[in-house]
N, C-alpha and C. Protein backbone atom coordinates (compact mmCIF):
# COMPACT_ATOMS: atom_id res chain seq x y z
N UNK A 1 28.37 -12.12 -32.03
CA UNK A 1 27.31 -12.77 -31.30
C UNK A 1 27.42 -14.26 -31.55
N UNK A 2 27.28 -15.13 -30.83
CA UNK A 2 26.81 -16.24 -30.53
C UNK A 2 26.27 -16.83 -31.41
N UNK A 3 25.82 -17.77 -31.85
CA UNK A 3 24.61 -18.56 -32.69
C UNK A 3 24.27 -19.40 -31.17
N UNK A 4 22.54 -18.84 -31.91
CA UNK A 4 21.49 -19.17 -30.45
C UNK A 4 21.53 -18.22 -29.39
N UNK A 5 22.46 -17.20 -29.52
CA UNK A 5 22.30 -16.32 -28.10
C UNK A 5 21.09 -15.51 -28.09
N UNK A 6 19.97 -14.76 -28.00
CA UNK A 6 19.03 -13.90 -27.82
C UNK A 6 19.67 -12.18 -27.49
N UNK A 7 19.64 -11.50 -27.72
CA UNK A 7 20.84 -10.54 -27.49
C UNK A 7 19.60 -9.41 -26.04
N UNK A 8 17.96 -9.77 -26.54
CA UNK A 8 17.43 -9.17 -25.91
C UNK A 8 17.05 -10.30 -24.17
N UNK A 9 17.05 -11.18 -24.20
CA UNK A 9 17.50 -11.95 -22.84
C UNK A 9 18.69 -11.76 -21.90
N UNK A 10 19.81 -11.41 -22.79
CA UNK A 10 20.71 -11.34 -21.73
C UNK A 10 20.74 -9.57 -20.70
N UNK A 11 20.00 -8.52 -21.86
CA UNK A 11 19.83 -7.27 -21.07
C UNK A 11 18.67 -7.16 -19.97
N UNK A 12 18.01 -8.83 -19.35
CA UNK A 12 17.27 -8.68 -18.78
C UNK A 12 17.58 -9.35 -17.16
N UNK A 13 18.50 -9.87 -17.59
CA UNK A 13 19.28 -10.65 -16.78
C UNK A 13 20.00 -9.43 -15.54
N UNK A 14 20.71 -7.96 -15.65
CA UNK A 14 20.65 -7.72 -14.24
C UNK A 14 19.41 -7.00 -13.66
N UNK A 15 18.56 -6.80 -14.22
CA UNK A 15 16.51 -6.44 -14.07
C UNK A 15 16.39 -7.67 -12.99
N UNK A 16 16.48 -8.55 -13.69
CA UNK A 16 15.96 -9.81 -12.74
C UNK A 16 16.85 -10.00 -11.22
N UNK A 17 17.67 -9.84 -11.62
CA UNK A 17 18.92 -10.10 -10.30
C UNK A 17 18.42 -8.57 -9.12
N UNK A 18 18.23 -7.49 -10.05
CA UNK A 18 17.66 -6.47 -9.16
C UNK A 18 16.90 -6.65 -8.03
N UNK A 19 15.33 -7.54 -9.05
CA UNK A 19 14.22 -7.32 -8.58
C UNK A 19 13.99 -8.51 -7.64
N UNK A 20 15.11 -9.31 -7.88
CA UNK A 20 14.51 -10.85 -7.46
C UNK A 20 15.51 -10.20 -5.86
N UNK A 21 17.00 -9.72 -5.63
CA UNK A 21 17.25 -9.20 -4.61
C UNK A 21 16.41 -7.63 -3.66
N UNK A 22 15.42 -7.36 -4.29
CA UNK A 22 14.80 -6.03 -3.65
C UNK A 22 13.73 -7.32 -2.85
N UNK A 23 12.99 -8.23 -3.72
CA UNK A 23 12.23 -9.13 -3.56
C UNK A 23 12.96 -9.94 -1.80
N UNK A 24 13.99 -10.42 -1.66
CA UNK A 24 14.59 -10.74 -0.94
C UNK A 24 14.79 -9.85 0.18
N UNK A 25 15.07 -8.74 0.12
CA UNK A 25 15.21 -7.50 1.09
C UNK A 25 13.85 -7.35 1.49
N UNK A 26 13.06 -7.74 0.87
CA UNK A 26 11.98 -7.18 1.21
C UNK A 26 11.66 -8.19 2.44
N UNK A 27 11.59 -9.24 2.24
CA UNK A 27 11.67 -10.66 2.90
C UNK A 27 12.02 -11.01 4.30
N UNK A 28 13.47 -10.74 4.00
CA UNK A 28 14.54 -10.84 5.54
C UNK A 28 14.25 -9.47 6.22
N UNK A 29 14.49 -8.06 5.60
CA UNK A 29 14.29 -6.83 6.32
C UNK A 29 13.14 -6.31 6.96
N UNK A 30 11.79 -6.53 6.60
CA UNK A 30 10.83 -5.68 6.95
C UNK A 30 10.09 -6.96 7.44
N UNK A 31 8.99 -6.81 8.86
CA UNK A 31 8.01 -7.47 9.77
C UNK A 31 7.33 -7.46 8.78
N UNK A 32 6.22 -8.40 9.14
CA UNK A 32 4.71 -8.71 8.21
C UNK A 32 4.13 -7.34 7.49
N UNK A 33 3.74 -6.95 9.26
CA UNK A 33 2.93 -5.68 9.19
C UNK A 33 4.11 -4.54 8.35
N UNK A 34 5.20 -4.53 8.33
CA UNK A 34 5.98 -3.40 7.56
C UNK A 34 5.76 -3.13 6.01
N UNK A 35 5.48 -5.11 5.32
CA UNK A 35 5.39 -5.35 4.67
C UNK A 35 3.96 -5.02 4.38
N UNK A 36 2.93 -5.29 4.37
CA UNK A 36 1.74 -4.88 4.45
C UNK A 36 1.32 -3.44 4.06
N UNK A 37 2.38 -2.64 5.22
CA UNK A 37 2.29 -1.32 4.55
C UNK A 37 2.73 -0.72 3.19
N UNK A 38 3.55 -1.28 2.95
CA UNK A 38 4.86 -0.71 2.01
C UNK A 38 3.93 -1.15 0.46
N UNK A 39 3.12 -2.44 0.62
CA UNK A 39 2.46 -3.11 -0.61
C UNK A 39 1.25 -2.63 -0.56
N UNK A 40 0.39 -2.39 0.63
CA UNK A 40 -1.31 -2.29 0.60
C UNK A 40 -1.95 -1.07 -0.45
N UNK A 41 -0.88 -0.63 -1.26
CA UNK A 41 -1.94 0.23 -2.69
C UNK A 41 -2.42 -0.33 -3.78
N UNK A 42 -3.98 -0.29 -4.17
CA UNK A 42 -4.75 -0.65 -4.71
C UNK A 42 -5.66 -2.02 -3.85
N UNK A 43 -5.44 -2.08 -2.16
CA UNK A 43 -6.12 -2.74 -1.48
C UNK A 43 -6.98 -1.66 -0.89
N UNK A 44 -8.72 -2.60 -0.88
CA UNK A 44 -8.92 -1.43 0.07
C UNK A 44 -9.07 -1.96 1.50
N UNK A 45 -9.57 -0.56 1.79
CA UNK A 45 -9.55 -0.52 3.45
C UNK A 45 -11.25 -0.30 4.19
N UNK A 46 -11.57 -0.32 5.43
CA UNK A 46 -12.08 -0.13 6.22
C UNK A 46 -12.15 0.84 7.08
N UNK A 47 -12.35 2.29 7.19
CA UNK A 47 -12.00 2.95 8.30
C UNK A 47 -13.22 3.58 9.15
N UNK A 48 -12.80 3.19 10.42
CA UNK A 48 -14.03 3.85 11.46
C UNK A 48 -13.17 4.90 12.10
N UNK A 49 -14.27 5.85 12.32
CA UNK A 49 -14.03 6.96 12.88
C UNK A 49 -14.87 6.81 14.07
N UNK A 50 -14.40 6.95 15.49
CA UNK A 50 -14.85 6.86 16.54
C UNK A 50 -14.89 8.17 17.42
N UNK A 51 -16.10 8.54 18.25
CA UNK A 51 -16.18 9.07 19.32
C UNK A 51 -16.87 8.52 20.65
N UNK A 52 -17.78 9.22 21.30
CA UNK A 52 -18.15 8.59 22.03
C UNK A 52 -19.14 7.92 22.18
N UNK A 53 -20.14 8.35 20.96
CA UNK A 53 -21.27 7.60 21.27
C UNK A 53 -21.68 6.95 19.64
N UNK A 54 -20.84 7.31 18.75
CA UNK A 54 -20.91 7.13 17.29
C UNK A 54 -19.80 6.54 17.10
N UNK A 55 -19.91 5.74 15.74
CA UNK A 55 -19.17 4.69 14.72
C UNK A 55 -19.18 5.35 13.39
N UNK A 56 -18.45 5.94 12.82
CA UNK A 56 -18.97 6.73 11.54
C UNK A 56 -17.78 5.50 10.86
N UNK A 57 -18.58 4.45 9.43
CA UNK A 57 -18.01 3.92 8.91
C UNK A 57 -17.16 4.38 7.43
N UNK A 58 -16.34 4.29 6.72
CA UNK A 58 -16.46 4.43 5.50
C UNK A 58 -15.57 3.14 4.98
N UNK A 59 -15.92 3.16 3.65
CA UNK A 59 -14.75 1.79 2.82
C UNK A 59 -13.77 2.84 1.77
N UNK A 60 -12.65 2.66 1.31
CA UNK A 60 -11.90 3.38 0.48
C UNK A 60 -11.32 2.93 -0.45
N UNK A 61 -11.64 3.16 -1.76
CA UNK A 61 -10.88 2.69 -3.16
C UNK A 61 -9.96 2.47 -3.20
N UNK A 62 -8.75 2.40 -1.87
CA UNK A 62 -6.87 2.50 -2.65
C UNK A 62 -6.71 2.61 -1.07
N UNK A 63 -5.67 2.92 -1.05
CA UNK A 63 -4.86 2.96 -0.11
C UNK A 63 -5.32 3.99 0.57
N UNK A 64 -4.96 4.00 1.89
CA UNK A 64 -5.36 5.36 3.23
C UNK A 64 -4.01 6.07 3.58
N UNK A 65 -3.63 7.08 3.39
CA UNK A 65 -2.44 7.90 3.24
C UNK A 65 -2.95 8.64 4.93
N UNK A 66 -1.51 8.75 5.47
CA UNK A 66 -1.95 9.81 6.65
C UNK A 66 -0.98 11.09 6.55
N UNK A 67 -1.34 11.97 6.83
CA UNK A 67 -1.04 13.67 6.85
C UNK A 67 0.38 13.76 7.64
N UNK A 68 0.88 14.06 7.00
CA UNK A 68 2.25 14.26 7.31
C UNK A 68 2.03 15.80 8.81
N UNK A 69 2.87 15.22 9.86
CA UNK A 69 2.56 15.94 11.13
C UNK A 69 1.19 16.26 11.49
N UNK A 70 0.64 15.21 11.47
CA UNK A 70 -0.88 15.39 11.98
C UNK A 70 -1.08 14.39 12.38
N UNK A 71 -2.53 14.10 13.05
CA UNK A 71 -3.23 12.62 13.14
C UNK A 71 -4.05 12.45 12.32
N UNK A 72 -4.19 13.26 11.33
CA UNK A 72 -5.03 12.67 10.40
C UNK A 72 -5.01 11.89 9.24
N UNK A 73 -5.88 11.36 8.62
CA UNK A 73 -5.11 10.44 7.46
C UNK A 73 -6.76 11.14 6.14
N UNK A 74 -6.29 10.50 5.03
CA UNK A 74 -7.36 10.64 3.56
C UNK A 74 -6.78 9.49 2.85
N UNK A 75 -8.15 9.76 1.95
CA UNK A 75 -8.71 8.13 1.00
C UNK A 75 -9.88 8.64 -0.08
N UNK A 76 -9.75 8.10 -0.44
CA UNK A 76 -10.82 8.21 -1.52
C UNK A 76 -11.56 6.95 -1.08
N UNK A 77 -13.24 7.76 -1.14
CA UNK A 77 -14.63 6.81 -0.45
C UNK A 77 -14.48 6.65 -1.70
N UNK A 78 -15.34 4.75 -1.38
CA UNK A 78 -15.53 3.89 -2.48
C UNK A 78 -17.19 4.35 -2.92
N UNK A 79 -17.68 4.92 -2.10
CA UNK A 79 -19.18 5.14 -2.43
C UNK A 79 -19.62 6.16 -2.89
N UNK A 80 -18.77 7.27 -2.74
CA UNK A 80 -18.83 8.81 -3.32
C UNK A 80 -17.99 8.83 -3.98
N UNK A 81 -16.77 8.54 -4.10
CA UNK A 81 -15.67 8.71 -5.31
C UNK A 81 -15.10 10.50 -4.72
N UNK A 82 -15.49 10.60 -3.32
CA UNK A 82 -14.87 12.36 -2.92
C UNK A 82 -13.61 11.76 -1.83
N UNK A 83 -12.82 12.85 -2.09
CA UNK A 83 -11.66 12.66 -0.98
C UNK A 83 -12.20 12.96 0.48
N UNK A 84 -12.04 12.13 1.40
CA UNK A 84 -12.07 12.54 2.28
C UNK A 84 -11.09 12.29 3.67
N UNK A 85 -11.32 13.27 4.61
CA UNK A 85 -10.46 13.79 5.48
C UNK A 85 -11.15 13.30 6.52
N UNK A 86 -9.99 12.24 7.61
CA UNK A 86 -10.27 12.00 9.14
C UNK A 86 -9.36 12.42 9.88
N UNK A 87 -9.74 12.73 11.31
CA UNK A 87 -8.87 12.36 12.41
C UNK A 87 -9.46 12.15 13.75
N UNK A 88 -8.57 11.92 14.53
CA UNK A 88 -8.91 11.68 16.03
C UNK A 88 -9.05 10.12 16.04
N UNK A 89 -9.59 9.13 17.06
CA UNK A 89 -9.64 8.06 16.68
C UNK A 89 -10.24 6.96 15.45
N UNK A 90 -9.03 6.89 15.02
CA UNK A 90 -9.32 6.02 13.72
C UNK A 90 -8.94 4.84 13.83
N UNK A 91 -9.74 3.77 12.99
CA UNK A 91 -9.31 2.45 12.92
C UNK A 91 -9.12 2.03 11.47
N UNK A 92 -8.05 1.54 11.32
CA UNK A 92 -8.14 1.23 9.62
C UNK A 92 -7.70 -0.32 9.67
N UNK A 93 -8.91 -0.86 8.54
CA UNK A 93 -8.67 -2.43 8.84
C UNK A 93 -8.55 -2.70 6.64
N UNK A 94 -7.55 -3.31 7.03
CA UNK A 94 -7.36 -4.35 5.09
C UNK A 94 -8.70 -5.19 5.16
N UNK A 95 -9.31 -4.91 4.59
CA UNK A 95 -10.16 -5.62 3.65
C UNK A 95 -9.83 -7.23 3.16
């Protein structure tokens, strides 16, 4: 070893080169909104549930996940702390 080298700095050195190029990919490859998605956990959200003559609001602790082959999506309400389940017209807005 070196005199003056740090032996635990240099094993951090390709970590950084990783993260600082995923950081970059992330950048050039993906639209705003792609980006938005890919990061928005632990943001919350806004979601209305619409029909025709009602607005049913809720707010959600974390992120809004949607149902794989469905239209529906779930969240955990910020006001009940219960999972809950939408579909049909939904609007989900970032907070």
């Amino acid at each position: 070893m070196h005199a003056g080298s740090n032996p635990a700095c240099s094993t951090n050195k390709p970590n950084m080169k990783k993260t600082i190029g995923l950081l970059a990919l992330l950048a050039i490859g993906c639209t705003d909104a792609e980006r938005a998605k890919l990061t928005g956990f632990g943001d919350k959200f806004t979601i209305k549930v619409v029909s025709c003559d009602t607005i049913i609001t809720y707010h959600s602790s974390g992120k809004v996940q949607s149902e794989s082959g469905s239209d529906g999506y779930y969240f955990n309400d910020a006001t009940t702390g219960k999972l809950i389940e939408v579909s049909g017209t939904v609007i989900i807005e970032q907070e």
